[in-house]
Protein backbone atom coordinates (compact mmCIF):
# COMPACT_ATOMS: atom_id res chain seq x y z
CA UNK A 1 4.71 13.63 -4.55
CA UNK A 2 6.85 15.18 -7.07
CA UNK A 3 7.31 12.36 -9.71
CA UNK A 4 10.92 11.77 -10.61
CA UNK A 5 11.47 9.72 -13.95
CA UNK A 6 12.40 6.65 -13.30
CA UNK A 7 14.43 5.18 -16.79
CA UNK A 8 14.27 1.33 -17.09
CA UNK A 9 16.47 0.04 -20.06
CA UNK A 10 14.47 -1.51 -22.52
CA UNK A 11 16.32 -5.16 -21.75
CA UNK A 12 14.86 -5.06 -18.21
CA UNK A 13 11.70 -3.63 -19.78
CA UNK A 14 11.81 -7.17 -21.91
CA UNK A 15 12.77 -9.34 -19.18
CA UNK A 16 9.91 -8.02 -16.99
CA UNK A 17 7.49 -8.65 -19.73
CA UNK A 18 8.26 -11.79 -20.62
CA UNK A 19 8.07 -12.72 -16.36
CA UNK A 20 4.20 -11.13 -16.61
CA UNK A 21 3.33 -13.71 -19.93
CA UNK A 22 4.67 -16.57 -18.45
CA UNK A 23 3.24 -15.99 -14.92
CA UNK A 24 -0.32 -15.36 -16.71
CA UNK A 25 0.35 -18.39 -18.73
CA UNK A 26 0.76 -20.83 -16.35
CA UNK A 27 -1.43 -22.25 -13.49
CA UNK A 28 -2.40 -20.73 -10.02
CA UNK A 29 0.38 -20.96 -7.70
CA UNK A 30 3.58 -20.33 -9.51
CA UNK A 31 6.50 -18.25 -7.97
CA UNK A 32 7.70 -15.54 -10.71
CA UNK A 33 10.77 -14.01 -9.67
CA UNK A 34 12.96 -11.48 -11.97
CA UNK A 35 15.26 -11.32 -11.47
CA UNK A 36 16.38 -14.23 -9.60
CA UNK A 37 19.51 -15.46 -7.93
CA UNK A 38 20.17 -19.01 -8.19
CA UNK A 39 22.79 -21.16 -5.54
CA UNK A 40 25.00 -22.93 -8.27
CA UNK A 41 26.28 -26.07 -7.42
CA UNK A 42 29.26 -26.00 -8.82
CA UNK A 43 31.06 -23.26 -7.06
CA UNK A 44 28.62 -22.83 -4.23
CA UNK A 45 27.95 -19.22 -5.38
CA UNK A 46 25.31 -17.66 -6.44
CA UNK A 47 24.49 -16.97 -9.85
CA UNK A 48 21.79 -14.77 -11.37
CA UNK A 49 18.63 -15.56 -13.78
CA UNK A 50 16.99 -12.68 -15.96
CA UNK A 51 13.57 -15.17 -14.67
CA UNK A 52 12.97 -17.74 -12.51
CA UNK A 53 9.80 -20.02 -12.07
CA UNK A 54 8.83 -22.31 -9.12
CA UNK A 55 6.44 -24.69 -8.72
CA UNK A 56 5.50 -28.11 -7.30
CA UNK A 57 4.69 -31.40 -8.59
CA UNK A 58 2.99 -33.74 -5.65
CA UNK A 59 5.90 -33.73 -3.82
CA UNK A 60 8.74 -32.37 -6.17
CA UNK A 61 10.17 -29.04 -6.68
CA UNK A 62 10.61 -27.48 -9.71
CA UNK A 63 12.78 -24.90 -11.08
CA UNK A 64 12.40 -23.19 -14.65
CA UNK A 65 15.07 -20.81 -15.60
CA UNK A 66 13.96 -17.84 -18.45
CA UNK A 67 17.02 -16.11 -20.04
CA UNK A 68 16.22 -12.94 -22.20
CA UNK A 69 18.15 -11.26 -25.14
CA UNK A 70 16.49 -7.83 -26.76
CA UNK A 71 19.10 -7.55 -29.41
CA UNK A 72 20.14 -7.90 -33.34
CA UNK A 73 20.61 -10.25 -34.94
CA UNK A 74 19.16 -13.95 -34.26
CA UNK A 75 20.76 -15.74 -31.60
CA UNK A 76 23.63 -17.98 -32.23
CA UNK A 77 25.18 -21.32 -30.94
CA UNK A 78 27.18 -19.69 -28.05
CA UNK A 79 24.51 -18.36 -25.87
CA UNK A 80 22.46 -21.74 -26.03
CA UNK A 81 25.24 -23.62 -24.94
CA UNK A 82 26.14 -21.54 -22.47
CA UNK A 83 22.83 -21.67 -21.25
CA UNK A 84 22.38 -24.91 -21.30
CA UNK A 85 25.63 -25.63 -19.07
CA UNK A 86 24.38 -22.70 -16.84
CA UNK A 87 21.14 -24.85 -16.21
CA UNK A 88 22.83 -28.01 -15.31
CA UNK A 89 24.91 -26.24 -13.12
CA UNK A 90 22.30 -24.50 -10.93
CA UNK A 91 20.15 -27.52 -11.23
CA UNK A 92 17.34 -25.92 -13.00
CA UNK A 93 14.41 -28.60 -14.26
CA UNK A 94 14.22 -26.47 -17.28
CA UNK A 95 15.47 -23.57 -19.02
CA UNK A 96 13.60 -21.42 -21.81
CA UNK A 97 15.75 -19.01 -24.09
CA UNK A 98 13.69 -15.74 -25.33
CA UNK A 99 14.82 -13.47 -28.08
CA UNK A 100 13.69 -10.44 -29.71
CA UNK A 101 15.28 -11.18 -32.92
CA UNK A 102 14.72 -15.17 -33.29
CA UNK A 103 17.35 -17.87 -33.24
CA UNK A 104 19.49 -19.05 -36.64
CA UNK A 105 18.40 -22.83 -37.58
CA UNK A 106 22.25 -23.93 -35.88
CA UNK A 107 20.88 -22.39 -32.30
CA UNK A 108 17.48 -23.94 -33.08
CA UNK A 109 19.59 -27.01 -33.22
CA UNK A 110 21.75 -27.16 -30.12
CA UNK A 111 18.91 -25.81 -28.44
CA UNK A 112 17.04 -29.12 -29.28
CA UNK A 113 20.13 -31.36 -28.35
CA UNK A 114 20.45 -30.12 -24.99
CA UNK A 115 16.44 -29.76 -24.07
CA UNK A 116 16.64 -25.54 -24.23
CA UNK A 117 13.49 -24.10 -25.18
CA UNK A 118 12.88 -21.31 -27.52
CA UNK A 119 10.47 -18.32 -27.28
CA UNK A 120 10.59 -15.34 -29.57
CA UNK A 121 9.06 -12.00 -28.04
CA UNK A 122 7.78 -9.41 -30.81
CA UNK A 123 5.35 -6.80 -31.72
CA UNK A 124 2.39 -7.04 -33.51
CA UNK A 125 -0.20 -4.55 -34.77
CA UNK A 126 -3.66 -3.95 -34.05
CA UNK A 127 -4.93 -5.72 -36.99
CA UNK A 128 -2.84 -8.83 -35.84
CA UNK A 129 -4.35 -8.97 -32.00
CA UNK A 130 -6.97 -11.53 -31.17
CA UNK A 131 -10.65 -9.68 -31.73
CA UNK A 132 -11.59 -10.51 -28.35
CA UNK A 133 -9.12 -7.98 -27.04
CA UNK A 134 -9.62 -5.28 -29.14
CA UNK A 135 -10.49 -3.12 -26.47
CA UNK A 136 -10.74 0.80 -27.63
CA UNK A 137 -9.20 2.02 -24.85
CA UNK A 138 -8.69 2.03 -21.11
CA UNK A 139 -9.68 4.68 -18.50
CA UNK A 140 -6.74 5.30 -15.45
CA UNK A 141 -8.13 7.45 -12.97
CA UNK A 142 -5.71 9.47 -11.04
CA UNK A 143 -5.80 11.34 -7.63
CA UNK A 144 -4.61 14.64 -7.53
CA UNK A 145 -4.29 16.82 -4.41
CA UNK A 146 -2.95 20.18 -4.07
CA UNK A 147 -2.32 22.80 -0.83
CA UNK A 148 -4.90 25.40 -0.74
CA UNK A 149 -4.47 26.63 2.21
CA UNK A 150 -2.43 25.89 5.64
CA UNK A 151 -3.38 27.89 8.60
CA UNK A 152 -2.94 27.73 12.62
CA UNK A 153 -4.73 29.15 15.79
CA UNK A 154 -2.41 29.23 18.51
CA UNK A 155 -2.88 28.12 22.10
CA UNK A 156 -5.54 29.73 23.97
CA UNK A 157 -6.46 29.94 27.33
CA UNK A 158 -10.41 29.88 27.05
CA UNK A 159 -11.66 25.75 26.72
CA UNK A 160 -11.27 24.87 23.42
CA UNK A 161 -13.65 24.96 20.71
CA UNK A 162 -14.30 23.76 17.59
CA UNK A 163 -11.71 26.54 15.16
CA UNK A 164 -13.62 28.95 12.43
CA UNK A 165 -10.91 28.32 9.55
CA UNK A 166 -11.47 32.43 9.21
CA UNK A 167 -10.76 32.90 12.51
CA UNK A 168 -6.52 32.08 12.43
CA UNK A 169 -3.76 33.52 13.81
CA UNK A 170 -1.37 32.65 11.20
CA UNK A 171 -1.40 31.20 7.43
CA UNK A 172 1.34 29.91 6.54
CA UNK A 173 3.19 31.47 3.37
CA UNK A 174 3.13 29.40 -0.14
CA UNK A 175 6.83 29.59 -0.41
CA UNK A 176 7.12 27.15 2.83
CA UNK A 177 8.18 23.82 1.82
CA UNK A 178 5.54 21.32 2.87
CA UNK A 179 8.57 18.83 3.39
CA UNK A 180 10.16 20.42 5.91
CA UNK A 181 9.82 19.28 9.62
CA UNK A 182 8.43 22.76 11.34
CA UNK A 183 6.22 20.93 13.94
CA UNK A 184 8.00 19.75 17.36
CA UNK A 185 6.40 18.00 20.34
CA UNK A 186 7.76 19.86 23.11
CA UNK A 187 7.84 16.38 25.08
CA UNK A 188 8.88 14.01 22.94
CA UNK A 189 10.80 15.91 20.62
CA UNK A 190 9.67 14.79 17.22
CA UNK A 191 9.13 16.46 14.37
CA UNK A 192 7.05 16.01 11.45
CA UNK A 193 5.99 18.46 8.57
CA UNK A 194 2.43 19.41 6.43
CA UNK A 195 3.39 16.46 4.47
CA UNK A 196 2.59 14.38 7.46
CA UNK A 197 -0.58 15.65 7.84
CA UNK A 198 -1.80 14.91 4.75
CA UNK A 199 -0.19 10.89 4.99
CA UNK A 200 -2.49 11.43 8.41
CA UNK A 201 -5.64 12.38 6.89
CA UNK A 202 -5.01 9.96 4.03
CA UNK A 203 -4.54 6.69 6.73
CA UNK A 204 -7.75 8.20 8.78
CA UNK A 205 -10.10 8.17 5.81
CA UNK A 206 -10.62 8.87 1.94
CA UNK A 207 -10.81 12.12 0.93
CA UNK A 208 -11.29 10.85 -2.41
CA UNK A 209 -14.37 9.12 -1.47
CA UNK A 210 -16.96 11.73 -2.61
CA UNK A 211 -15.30 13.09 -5.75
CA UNK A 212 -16.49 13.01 -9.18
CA UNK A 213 -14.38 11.91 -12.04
CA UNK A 214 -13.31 14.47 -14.54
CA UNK A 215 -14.62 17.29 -12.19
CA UNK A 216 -13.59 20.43 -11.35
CA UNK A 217 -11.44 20.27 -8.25
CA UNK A 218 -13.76 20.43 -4.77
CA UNK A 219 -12.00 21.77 -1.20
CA UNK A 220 -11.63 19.73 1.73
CA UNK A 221 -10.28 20.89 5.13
CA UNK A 222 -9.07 18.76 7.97
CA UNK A 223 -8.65 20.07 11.80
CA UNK A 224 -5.96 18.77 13.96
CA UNK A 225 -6.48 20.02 17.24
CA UNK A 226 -3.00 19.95 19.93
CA UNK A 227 -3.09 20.05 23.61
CA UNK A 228 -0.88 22.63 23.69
CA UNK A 229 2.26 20.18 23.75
CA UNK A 230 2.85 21.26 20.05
CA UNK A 231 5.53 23.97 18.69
CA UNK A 232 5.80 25.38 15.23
CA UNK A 233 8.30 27.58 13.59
CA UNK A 234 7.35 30.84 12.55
CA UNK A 235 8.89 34.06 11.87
CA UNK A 236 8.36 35.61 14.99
CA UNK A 237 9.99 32.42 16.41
CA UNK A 238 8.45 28.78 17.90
CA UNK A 239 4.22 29.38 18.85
CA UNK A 240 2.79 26.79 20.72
CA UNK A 241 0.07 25.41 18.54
CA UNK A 242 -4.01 24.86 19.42
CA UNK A 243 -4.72 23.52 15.87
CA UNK A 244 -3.79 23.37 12.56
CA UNK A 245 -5.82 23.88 9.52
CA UNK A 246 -5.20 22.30 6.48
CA UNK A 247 -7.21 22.73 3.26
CA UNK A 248 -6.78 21.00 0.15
CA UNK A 249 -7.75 21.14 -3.28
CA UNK A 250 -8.60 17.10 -4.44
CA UNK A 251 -9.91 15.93 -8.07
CA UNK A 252 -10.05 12.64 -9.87
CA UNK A 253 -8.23 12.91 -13.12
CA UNK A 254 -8.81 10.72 -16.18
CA UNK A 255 -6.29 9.11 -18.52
CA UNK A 256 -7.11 7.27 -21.83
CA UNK A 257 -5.07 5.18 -22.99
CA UNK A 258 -5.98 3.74 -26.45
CA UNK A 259 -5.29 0.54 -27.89
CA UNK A 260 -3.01 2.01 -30.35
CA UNK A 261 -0.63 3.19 -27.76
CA UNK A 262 -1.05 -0.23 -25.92
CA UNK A 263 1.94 -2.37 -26.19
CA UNK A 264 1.45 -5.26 -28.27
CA UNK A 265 3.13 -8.62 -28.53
CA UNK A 266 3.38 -12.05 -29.46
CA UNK A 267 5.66 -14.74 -27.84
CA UNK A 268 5.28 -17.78 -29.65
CA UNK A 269 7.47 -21.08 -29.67
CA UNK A 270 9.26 -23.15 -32.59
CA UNK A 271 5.79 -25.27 -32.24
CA UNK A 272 4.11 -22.80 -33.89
CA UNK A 273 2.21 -22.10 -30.06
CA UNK A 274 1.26 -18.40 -29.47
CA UNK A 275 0.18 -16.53 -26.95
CA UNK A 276 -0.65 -12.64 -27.45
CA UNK A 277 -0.29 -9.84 -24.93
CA UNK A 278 -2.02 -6.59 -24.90
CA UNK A 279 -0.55 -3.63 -21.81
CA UNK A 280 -2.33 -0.86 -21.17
CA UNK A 281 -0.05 1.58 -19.26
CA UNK A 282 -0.87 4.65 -17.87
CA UNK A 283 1.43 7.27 -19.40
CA UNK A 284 1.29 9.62 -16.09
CA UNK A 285 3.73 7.40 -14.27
CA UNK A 286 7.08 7.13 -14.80
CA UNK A 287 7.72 3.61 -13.07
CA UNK A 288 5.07 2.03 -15.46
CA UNK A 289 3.76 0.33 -12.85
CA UNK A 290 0.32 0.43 -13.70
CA UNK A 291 -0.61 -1.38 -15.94
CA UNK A 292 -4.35 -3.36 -17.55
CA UNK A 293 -3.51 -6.26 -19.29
CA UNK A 294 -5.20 -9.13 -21.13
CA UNK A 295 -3.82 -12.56 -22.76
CA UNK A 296 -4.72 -15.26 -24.80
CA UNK A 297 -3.54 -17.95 -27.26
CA UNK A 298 -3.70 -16.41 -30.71
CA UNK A 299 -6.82 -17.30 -32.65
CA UNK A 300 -8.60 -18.89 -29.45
CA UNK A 301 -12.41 -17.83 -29.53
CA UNK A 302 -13.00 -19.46 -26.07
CA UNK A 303 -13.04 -16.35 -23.34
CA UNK A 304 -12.22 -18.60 -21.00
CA UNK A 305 -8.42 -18.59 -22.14
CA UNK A 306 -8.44 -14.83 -21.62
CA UNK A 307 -6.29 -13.78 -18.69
CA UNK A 308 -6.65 -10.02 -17.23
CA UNK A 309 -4.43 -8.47 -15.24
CA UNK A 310 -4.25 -5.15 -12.72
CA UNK A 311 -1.16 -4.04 -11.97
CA UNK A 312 -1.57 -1.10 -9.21
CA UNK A 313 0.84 1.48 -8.39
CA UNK A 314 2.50 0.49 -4.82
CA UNK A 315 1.82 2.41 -2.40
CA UNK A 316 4.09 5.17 -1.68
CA UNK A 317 6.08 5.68 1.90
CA UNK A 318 5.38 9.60 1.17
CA UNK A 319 3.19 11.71 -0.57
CA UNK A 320 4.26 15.41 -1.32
CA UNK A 321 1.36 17.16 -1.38
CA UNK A 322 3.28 20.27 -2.98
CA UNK A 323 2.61 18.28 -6.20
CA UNK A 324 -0.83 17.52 -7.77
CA UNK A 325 -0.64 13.85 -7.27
CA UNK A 326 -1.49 11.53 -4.92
């Protein structure tokens, strides 16, 4: 499918981030929402939370509330007070305050008089990441699918047969847009378009399944015989269809990503606590939303605090195959 960019501000970037550490951090079982919205008790409305965080303990709910500010300079009084009324108000058990820029020693303050915690989210270097995840680099693999060819063999009156692909009445011109509906069942009356085919062939199996990484691309073609029930628009006018030929062009691209483009952070507490972050994203989607990511307290040399992470793309509704992507 054509890709469209997809622009996230950089303070939803942040809060998303900072929802991935802490749901890595903490046990099996959380609930990581961001962003959240929260009943408040006050007004009976309800209010929303950059994070939320729910969990159980024996028999008691918990809320934990994360606020996030990606701004200059350090934080101040006002927000942690307001945040701190904002909490008691929606009945969290807990809320955590997370800055880009730090707190000044007054907001440290407060922050300890009314029980809000402080996290500070920043960037680190290579040389500053824990050794065990100094990975070189990550390998995304990408599907990519492309029209070849799209032909059709109209309805005969001989018992059908198995169609030559060279043996076609029709191929159907480049300039045709794959999205458009130009298939009808004459019964029914529904339409779908080339587009649908390929969703078809993709649910009934993977065409994927024999390619080679980094290889040239290799040509598949899929039959989809009609029982004459089938129209499609040509420029001679509606033909009613015996089958349809589709042939596409599929290869499995690859995508480094090295650790120096890897995002890089460190979210550490007034404690002197720190956890470090390293995300892998693949460059070749917009959404960023695939992502390989690892985690660990800073200076820990036990593996078994490393947390790894796969974030997959979702799984799209449609797939243009007009576009070399899949």
């Amino acid at each position: 499918m054509a890709t469209r960019k997809q622009d996230v501000p950089d303070w939803k970037e942040f809060e998303q981030l900072v929802a991935r550490i802490e749901k890595d951090a903490g046990p099996l079982g959380l609930t990581v929402v961001s962003p959240d919205r929260i009943l408040c008790k006050i007004t009976g409305r309800k209010r929303e939370v950059d994070v939320s965080i729910r969990s159980r303990a024996g028999t008691t709910n918990i809320l934990i509330t994360i606020e996030c500010r990606k701004r200059h300079p350090k934080q101040d009084v006002t927000w942690i007070e307001q945040l701190a009324a904002k909490r008691d108000a929606i009945g969290a058990s807990c809320t955590i305050a997370v800055s880009s820029s730090g707190f000044s020693p007054n907001a440290a303050a407060v922050a300890h008089r009314h029980g809000v915690q402080l996290r500070r989210l920043s960037e680190v270097s290579v040389a500053d990441i824990n050794a065990l995840m100094r990975l070189d680099f990550v390998l995304f693999t990408h599907k990519r699918a492309a029209p070849v060819r799209v032909a059709f063999r109209f309805a005969r009156a001989e018992p059908w047969s198995v169609p030559n692909p060279a043996d076609v009445d029709m191929v159907l011109p480049q300039t045709v847009d794959l999205y458009a509906p130009i298939f009808r069942n004459t019964e029914t009356n529904t339409t779908w378009s080339v587009n649908d085919l390929w969703l078809q062939v993709q649910k009934a199996t993977d065409p994927f399944a024999s390619i080679e990484k980094g290889q040239p691309p290799i040509v598949k073609t899929a039959g989809f015989p009609y029982p004459g029930n089938v129209a499609v628009d040509t420029p001679d006018g509606p033909k009613i269809l015996g089958d349809v030929i589709l042939s596409m062009a599929l290869w499995l691209e690859l995508e480094e990503v090295w650790l120096d483009a890897a995002q890089k952070v460190e979210y550490t507490s007034p404690e002197g606590t720190a956890l470090q972050r390293v995300e892998f994203v693949s460059q070749r989607r917009p959404s960023k939303d695939w992502r390989i990511s690892l985690q660990m307290p800073k200076g820990s040399a036990d593996l078994t605090e490393l947390k790894t992470e796969v974030s997959e793309p979702k799984p799209k509704n449609t797939e243009k195959t007009t576009d070399p992507s899949t």
